[in-house]
Protein backbone atom coordinates (compact mmCIF):
# COMPACT_ATOMS: atom_id res chain seq x y z
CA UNK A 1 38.31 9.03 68.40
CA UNK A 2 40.06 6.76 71.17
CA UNK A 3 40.07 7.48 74.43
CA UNK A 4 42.79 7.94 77.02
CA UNK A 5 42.48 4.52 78.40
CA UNK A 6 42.02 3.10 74.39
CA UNK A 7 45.41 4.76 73.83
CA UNK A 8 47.13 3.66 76.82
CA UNK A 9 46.07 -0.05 76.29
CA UNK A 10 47.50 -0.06 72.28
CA UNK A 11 50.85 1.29 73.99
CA UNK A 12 50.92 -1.78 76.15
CA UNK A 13 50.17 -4.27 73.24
CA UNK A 14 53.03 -2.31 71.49
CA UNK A 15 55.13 -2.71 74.16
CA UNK A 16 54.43 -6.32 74.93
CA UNK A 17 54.02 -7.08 71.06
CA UNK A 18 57.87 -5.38 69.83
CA UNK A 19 60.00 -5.51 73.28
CA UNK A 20 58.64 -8.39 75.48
CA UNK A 21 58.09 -5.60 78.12
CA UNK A 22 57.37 -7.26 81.24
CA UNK A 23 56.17 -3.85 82.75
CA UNK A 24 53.63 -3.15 80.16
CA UNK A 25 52.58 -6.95 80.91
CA UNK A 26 52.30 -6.27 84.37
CA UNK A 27 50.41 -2.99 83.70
CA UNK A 28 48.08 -4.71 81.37
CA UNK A 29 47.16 -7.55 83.60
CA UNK A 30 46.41 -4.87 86.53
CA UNK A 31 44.21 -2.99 84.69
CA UNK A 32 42.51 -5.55 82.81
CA UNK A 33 42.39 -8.62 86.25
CA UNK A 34 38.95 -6.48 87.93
CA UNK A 35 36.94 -7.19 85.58
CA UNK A 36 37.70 -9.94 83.75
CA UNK A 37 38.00 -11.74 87.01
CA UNK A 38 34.21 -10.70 88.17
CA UNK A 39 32.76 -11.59 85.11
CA UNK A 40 34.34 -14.62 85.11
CA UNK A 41 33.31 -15.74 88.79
CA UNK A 42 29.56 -14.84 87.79
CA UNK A 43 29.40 -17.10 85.38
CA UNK A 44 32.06 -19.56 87.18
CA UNK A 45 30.70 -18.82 90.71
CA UNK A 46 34.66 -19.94 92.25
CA UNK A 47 36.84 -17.14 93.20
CA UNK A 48 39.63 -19.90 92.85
CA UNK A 49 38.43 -20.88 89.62
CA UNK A 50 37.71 -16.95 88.31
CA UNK A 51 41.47 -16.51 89.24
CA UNK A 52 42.88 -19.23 87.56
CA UNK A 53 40.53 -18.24 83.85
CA UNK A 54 42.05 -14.76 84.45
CA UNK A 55 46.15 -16.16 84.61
CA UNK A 56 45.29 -18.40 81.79
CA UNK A 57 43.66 -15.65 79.47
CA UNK A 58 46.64 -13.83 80.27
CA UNK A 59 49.57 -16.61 79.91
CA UNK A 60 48.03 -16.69 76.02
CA UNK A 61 48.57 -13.17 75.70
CA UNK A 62 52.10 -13.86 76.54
CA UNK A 63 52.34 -16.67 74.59
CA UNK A 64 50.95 -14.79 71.51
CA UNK A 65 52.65 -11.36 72.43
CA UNK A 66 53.77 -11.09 68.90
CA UNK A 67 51.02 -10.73 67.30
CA UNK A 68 49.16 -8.77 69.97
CA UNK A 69 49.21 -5.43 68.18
CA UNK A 70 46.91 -7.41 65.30
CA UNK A 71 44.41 -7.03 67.68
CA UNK A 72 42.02 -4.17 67.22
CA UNK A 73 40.25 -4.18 70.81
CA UNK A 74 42.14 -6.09 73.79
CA UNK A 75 39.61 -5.80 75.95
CA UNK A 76 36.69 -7.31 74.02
CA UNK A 77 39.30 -10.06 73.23
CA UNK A 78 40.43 -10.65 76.34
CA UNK A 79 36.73 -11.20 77.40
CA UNK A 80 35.91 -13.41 74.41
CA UNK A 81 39.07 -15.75 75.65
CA UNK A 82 37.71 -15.26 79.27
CA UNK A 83 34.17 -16.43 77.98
CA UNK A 84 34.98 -19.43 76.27
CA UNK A 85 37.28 -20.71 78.58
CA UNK A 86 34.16 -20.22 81.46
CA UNK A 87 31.56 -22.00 78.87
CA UNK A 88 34.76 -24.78 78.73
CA UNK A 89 34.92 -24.86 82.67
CA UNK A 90 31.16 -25.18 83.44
CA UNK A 91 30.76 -28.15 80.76
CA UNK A 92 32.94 -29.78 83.82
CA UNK A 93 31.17 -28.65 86.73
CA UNK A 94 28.02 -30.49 87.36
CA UNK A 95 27.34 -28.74 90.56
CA UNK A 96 25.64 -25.18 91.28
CA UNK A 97 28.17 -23.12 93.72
CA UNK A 98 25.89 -20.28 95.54
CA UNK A 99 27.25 -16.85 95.12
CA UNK A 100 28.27 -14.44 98.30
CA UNK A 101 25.16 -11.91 98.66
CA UNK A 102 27.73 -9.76 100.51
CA UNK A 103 30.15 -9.50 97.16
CA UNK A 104 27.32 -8.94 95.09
CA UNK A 105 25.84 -6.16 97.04
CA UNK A 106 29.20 -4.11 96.98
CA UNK A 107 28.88 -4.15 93.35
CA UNK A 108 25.71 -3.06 93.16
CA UNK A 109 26.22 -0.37 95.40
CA UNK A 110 29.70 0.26 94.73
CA UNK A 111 29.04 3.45 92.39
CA UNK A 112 26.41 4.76 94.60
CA UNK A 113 26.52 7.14 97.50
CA UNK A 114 26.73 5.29 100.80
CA UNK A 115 24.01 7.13 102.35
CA UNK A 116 21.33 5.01 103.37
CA UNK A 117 18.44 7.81 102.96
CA UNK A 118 19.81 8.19 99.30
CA UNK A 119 20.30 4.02 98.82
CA UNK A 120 17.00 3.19 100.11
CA UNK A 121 18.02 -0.69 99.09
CA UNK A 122 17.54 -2.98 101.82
CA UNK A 123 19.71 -6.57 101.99
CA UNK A 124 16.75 -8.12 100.86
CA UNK A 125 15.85 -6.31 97.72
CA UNK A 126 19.64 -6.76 97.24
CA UNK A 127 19.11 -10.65 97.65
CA UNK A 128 16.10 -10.21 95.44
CA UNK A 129 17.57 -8.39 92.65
CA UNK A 130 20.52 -10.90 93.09
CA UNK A 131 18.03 -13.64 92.93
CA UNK A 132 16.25 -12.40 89.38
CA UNK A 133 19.46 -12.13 87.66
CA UNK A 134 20.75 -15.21 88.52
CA UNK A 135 17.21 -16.76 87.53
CA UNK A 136 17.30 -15.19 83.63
CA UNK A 137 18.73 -17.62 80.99
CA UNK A 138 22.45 -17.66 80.82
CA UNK A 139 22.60 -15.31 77.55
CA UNK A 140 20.37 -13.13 79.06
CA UNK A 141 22.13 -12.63 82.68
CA UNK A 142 25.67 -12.56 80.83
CA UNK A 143 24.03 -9.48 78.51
CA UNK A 144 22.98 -8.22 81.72
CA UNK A 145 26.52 -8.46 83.20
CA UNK A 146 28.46 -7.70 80.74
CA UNK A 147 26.38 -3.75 80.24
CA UNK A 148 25.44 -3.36 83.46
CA UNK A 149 27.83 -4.49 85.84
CA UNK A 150 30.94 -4.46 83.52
CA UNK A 151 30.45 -1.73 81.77
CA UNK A 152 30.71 -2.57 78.09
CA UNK A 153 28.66 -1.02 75.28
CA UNK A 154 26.29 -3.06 73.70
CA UNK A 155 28.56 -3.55 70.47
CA UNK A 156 30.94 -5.09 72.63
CA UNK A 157 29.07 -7.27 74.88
CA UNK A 158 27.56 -8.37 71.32
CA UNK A 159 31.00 -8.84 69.55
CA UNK A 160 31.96 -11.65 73.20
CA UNK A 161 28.35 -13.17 73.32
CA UNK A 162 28.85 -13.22 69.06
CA UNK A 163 25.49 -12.25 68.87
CA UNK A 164 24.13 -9.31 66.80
CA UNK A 165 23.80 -5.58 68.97
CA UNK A 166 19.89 -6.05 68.67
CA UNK A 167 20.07 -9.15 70.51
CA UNK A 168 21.45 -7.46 73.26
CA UNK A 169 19.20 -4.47 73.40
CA UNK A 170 16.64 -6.89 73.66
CA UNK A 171 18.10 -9.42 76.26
CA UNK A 172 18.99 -6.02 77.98
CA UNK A 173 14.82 -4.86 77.77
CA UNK A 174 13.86 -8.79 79.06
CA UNK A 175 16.05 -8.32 82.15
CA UNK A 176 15.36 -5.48 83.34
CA UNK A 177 11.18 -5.92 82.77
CA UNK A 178 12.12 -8.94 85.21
CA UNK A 179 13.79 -7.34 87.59
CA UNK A 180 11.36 -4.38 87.70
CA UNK A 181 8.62 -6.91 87.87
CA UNK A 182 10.76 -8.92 90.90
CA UNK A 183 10.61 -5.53 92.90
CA UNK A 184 7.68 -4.22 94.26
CA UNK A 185 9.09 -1.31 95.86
CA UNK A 186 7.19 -0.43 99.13
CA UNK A 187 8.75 3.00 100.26
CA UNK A 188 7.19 2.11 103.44
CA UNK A 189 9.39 -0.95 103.99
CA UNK A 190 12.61 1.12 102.52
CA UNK A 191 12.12 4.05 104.85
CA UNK A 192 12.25 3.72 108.79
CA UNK A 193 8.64 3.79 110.58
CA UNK A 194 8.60 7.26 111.82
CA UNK A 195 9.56 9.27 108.75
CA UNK A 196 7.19 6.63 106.73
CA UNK A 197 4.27 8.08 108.97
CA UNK A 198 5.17 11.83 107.69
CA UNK A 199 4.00 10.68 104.00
């Protein structure tokens, strides 16, 4: 069974595959641009750069809009394109580009509640967690990325790494052992002195 957003993304490729509908392009690239372009810029660690993977990943779909519809999932492909092109960019870049703690922490925390009692995450465990991932070997922090952060299911983050769904689960279990060994969460340091004292 598809789901709504499945369904609505085959109408675009229909649209864009049979009419050249500029629309459905334009609706495509909107829904698709978040998070292609932060999965991207992890690996890439350039906003600039990110941006210009994302228009090029897109200018082939336009260039190849007629046979878009053979395409059975457009978002795994689109990610598979985005992916190699990254790999093709960093065999350029030499040089190690820090990533903005600040961005980072707004997607970790994005989803949550912004309640600090509830968060209990500090800028520094942020910087920590921040710190493991970016540590793990690249297969294993794109895994990482691409479940956790980006939401795929691990037969799709296997299908773009082309890499078998065990693999994943396991580069997945390797992760987060690290990051749960990074963190040795004090809930004295999370929680301000004078409710600390009350435990």
């Amino acid at each position: 069974m598809h789901s709504v957003a499945e369904l609505r993304i085959q109408e675009l490729q229909t649209r864009i595959s049979r009419f050249d509908d500029q629309q459905a392009y334009k609706e495509l690239y909107i829904l698709f641009y978040p998070s292609l372009f932060h999965f991207i810029r992890d690996m890439i660690k350039s906003r600039q750069v990110a941006e210009e993977i994302v228009s090029d990943v897109f200018m082939k779909i336009w260039e190849n809009r007629k046979t878009l519809e053979n395409i059975l999932n457009l978002r795994v492909y689109c990610f598979v394109a985005a992916k190699n092109l990254s790999l093709n960019q960093l065999e350029k870049q030499k040089r190690e580009i820090t990533c903005d703690i600040d961005e980072f922490a707004h997607r970790i925390t994005g989803n949550m509640t912004a309640d600090p009692e509830q968060l209990m995450i500090s800028e520094e465990m942020l910087k920590l967690i921040h710190e493991v991932v970016e540590a793990l070997p690249p297969r294993c922090r794109m895994a990482f990325k691409l479940v956790k952060e980006s939401g795929f299911r691990y037969k799709e983050a296997a299908e773009i790494l082309n890499v078998s769904v065990k693999t994943i689960e396991n580069q997945l279990a390797i992760a987060i052992k690290k990051i749960h060994n990074a963190i040795h969460f004090d809930i004295h340091r999370s929680i301000p002195l004078g409710v600390a004292n009350q435990f």
